[in-house]
Protein backbone atom coordinates (compact mmCIF):
# COMPACT_ATOMS: atom_id res chain seq x y z
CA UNK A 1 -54.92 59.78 8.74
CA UNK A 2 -52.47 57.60 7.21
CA UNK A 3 -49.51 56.27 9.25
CA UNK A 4 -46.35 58.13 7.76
CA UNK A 5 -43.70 55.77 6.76
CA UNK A 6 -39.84 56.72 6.54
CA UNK A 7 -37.88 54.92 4.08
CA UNK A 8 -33.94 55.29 5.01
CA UNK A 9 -31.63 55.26 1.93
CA UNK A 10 -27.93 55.01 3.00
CA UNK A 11 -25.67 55.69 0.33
CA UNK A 12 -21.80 54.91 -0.58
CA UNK A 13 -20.11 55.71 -3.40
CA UNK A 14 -22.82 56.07 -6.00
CA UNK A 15 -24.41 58.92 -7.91
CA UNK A 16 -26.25 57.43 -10.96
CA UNK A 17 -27.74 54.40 -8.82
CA UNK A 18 -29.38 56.73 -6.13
CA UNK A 19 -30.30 58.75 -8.35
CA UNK A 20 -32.64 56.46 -9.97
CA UNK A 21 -33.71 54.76 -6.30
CA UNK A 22 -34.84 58.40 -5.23
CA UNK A 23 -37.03 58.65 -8.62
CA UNK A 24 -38.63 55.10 -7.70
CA UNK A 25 -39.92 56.77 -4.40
CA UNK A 26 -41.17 59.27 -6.08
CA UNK A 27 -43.38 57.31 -8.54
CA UNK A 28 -44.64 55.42 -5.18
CA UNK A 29 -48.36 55.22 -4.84
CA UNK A 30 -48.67 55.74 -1.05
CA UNK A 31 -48.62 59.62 -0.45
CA UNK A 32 -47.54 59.63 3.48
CA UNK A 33 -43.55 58.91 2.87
CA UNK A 34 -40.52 60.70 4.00
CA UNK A 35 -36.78 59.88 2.49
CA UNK A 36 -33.99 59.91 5.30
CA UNK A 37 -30.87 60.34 2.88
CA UNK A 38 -28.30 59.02 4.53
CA UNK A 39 -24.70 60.13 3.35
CA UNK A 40 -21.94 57.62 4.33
CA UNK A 41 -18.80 59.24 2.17
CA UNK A 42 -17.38 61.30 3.97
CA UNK A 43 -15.42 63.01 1.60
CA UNK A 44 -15.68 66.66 0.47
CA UNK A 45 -16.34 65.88 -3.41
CA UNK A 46 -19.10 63.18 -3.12
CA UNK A 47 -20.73 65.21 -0.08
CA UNK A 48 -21.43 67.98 -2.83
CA UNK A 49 -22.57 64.91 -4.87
CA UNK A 50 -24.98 63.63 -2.71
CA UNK A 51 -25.92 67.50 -1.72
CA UNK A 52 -26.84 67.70 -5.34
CA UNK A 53 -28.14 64.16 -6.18
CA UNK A 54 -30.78 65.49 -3.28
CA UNK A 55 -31.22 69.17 -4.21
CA UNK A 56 -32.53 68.09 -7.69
CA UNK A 57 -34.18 65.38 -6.37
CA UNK A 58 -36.57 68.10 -4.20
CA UNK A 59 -36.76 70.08 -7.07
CA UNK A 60 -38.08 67.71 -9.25
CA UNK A 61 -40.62 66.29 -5.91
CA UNK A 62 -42.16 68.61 -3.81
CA UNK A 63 -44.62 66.05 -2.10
CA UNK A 64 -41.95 64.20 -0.38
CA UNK A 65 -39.80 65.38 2.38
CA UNK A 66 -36.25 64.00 2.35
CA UNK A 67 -34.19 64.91 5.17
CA UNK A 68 -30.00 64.80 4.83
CA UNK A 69 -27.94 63.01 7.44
CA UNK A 70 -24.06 63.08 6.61
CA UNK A 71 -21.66 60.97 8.31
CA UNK A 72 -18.01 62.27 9.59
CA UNK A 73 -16.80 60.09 9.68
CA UNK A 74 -18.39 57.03 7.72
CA UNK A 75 -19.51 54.69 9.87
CA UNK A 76 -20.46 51.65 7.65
CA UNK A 77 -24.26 50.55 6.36
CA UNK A 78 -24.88 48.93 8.90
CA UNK A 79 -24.39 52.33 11.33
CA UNK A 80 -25.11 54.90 8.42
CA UNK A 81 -28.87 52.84 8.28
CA UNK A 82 -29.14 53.02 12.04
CA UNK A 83 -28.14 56.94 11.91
CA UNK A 84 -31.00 57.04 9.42
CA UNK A 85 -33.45 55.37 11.63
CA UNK A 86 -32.56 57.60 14.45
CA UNK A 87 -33.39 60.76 12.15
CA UNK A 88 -36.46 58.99 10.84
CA UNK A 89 -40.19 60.69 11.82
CA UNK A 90 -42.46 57.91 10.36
CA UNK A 91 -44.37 55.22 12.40
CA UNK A 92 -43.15 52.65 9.88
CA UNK A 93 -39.58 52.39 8.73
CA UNK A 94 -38.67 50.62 5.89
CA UNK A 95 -35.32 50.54 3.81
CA UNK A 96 -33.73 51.31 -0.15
CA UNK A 97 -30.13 50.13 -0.98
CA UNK A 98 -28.82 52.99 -2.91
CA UNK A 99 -28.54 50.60 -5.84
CA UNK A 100 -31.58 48.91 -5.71
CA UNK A 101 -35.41 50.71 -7.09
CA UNK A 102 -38.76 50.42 -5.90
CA UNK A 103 -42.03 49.42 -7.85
CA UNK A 104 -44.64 51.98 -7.14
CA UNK A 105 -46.75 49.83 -4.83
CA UNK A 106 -44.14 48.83 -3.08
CA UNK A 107 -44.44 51.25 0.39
CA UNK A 108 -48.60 51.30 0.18
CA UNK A 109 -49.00 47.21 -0.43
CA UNK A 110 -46.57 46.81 2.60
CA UNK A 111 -47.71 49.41 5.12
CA UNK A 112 -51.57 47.92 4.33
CA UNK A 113 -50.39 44.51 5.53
CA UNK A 114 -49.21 45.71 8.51
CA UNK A 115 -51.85 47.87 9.52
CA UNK A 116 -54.28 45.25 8.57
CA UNK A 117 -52.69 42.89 10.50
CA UNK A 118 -51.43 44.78 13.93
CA UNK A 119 -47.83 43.08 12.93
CA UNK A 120 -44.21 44.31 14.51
CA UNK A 121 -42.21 44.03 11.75
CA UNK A 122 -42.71 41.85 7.91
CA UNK A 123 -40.74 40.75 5.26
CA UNK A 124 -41.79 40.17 1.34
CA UNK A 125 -40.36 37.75 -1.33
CA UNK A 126 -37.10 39.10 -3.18
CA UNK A 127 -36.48 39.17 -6.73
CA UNK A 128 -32.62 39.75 -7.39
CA UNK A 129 -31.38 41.10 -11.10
CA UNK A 130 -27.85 41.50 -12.99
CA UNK A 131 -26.98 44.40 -13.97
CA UNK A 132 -28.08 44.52 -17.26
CA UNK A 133 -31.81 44.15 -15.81
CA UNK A 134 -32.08 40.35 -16.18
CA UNK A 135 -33.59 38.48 -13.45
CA UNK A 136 -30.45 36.16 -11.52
CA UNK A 137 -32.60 34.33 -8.37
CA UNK A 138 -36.02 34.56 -6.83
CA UNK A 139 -36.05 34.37 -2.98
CA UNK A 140 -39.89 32.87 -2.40
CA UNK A 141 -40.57 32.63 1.25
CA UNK A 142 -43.16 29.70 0.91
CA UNK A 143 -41.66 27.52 3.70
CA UNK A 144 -42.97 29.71 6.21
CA UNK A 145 -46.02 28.37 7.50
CA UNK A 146 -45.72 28.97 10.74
CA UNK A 147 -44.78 32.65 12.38
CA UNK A 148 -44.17 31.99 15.99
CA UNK A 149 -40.63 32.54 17.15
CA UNK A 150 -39.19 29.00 17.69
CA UNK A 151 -40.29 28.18 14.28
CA UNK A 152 -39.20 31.77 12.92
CA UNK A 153 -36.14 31.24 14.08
CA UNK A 154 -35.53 27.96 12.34
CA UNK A 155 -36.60 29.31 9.42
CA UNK A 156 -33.95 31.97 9.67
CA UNK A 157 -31.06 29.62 10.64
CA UNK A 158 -32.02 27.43 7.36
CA UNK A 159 -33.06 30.31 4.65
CA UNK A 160 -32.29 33.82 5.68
CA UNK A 161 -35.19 36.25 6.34
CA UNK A 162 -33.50 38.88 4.87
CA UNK A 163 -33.02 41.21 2.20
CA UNK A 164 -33.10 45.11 3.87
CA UNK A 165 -35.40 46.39 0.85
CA UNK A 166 -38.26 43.70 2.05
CA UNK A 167 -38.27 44.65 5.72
CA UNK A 168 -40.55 47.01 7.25
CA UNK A 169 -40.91 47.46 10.59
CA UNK A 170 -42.78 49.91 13.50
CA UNK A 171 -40.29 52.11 14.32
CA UNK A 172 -40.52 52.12 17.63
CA UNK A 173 -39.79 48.11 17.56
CA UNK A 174 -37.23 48.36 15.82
CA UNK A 175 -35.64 50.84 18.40
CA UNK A 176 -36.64 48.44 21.10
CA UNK A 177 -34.11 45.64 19.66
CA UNK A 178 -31.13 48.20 19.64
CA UNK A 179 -31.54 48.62 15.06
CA UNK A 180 -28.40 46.93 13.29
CA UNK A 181 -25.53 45.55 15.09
CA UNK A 182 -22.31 47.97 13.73
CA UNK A 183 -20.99 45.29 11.76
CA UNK A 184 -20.96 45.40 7.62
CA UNK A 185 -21.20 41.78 6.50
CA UNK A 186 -24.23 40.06 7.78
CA UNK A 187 -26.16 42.91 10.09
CA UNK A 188 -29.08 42.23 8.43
CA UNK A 189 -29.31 38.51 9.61
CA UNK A 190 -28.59 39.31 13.47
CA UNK A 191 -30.83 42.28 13.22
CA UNK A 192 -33.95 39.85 11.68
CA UNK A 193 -32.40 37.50 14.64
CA UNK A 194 -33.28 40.20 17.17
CA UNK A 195 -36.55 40.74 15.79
CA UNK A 196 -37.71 37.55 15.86
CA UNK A 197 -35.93 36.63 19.38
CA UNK A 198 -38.07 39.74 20.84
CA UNK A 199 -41.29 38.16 20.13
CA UNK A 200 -42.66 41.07 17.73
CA UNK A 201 -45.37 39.97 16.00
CA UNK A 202 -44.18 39.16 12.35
CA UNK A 203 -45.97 39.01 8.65
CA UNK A 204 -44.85 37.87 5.48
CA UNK A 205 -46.32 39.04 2.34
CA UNK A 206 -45.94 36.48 -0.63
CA UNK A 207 -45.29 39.26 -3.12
CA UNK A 208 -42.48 41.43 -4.36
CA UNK A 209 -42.24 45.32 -5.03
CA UNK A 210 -38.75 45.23 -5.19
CA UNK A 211 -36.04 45.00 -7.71
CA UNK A 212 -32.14 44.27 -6.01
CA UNK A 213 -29.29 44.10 -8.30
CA UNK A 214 -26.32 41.75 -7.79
CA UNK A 215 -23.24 43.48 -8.87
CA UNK A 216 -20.84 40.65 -9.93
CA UNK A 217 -17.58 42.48 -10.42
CA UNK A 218 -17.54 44.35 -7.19
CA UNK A 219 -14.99 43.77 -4.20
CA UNK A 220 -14.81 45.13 -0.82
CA UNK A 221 -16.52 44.53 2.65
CA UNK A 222 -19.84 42.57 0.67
CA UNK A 223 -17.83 40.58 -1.65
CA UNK A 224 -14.17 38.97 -1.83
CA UNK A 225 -12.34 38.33 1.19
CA UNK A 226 -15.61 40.40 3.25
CA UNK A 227 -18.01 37.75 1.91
CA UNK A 228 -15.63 34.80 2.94
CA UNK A 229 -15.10 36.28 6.31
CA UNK A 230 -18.57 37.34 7.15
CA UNK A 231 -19.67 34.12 6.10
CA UNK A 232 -17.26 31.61 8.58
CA UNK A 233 -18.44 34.08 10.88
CA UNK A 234 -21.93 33.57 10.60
CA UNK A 235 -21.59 29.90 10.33
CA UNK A 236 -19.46 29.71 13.75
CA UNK A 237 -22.49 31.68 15.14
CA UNK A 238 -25.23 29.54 13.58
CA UNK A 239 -23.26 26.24 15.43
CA UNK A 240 -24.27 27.58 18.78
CA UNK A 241 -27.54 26.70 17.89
CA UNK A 242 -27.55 23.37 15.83
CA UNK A 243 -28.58 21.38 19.17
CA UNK A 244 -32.12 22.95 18.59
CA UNK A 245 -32.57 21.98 15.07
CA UNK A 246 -33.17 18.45 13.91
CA UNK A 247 -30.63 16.50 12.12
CA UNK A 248 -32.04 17.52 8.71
CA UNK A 249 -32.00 21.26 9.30
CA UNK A 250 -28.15 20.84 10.57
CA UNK A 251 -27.56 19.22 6.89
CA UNK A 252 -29.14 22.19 5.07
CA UNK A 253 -27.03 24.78 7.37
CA UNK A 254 -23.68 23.22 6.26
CA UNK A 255 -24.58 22.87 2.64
CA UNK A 256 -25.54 26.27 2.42
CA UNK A 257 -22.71 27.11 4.05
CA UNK A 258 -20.07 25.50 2.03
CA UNK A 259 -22.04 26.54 -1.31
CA UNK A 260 -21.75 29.94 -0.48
CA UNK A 261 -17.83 29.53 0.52
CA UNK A 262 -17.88 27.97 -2.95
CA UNK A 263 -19.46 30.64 -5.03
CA UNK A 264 -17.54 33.41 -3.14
CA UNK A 265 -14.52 31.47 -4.42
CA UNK A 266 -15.61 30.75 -7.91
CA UNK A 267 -16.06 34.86 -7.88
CA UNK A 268 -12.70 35.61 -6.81
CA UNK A 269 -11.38 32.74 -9.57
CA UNK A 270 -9.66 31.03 -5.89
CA UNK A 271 -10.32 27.64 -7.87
CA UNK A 272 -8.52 25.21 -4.95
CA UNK A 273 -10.70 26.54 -2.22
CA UNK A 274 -13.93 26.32 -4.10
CA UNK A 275 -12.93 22.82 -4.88
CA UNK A 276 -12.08 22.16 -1.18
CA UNK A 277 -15.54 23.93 -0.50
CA UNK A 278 -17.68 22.19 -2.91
CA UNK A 279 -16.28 18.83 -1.62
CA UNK A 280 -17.10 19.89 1.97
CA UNK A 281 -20.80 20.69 1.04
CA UNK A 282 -21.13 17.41 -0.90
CA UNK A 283 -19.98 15.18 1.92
CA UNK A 284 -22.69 17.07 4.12
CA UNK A 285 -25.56 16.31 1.88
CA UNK A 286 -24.93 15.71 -1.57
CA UNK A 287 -28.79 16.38 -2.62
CA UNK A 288 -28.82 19.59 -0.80
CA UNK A 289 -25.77 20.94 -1.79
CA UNK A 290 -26.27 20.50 -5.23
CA UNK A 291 -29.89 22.00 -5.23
CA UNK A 292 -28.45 25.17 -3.68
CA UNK A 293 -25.76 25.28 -5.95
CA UNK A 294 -28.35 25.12 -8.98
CA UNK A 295 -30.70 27.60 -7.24
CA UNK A 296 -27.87 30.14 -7.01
């Protein structure tokens, strides 16, 4: 028998969006999947919303089980996924943004790796999109060649191992390192930095099922003042460790660093502080900064 596999789908403010993730797990090639629908509103009119985004969704699917969790109150994604993981029957967890679709092979090429491989938890490449379906950035893992922790970790402090629609993990692992952290800007990172600071035994697939949207005119905790914030925050956490890292991964840190600062500015049109960013990021490493810029 198949492992089951329960993909958690937390959801905030969005009907169309969900809508369409839900019909990519339906359309997914690997039979033994369960949905945990995770409702994060709190609020009377998009609770009946959701209740009927999900209703037709069964309706329309009878070979998937997708169990309802509501929030009261809304707790954040970072909780809302970790309410979902709780709820969550499947051996193998794995998670949808409610924005974001899957391709169909996406659950069966993933779950095969891992079973093939005896692995804790894996990641796959990313391939991010604007709204109007045209591909923005490619997030290609190739500079992992090595997968035990110290190196991992390096990795992660440099590039990010993230991106919640690539993960999969056991469940029961992922239980073991406590899920997210209840914060909304960044969980993902210190949850990856958990996994890989237990010692699980990690996989990375070179290939992408996935299709992310970036949503350039939206605010709030992920973009805005939230990015800005969430970002100084990770890089005063990152510091702690820049004693382990040679002199060249240090550079790459604060170039990445300030380019991001610099972007999140250029969003919000804040055109002093993305100069004052940009001119931070050059003095760490010209070559770097610029090559991050352009890969952005």
């Amino acid at each position: 028998m198949k492992p089951l596999v329960s993909v958690i789908v937390a959801t905030y403010r969005r009907d169309t969006t969900l809508s369409e993730a839900l019909q990519s797990l339906r359309g997914q090639s690997y039979p033994h999947i369960e949905i945990v629908l995770v409702d994060d509103n709190d609020e009377p009119e998009w609770n009946r919303k959701i209740e009927k985004i999900a209703a037709d969704f069964q309706k329309s699917c009878h070979g998937i089980v997708l169990r309802s969790v509501t929030n009261h109150p809304n707790r954040g994604s970072a909780e809302a996924r970790n309410a979902g993981i709780r709820a969550a029957a499947g051996e193998y967890v794995t998670f949808l943004d409610d924005d974001d679709v899957y391709l169909a092979e996406k659950v069966e090429r993933q779950v095969s790796f891992m079973e093939e491989n005896g692995l804790d938890y894996s990641i796959t490449d990313l391939y991010l999109y604007t709204e109007k379906g045209k591909p923005a950035d490619r997030r290609i893992r190739s500079y992992i060649k090595e997968t035990d922790a110290r190196s991992l970790f390096e990795y992660h402090l440099q590039y990010h191992l993230t991106g919640t629609d690539t993960m999969m993990f056991r469940r029961d692992y992922l239980l073991s390192i406590g899920g997210f952290p209840p914060i909304n800007v960044g969980d993902e990172f210190y949850l990856m930095q958990r996994a890989i600071e237990k010692g699980g035994r990690f996989g990375y697939l070179p290939f992408c099922d996935v299709k992310a949207y970036v949503h350039t005119g939206e605010s709030g905790l992920s973009g805005g003042r939230g990015k800005i914030d969430g970002e100084n925050a990770l890089y005063e956490h990152k510091k702690q460790y820049f004693d382990r890292l040679s002199p060249k991964s240090v550079k790459y840190i604060k170039a990445r660093h300030y380019a991001v600062l610099a972007y999140a500015y250029l969003r919000m049109r804040s055109m002093g502080n993305c100069l004052k960013s940009s001119a931070a990021g050059f003095f760490a490493s010209p070559t770097m900064f610029f090559r991050i810029l352009l890969s952005r």
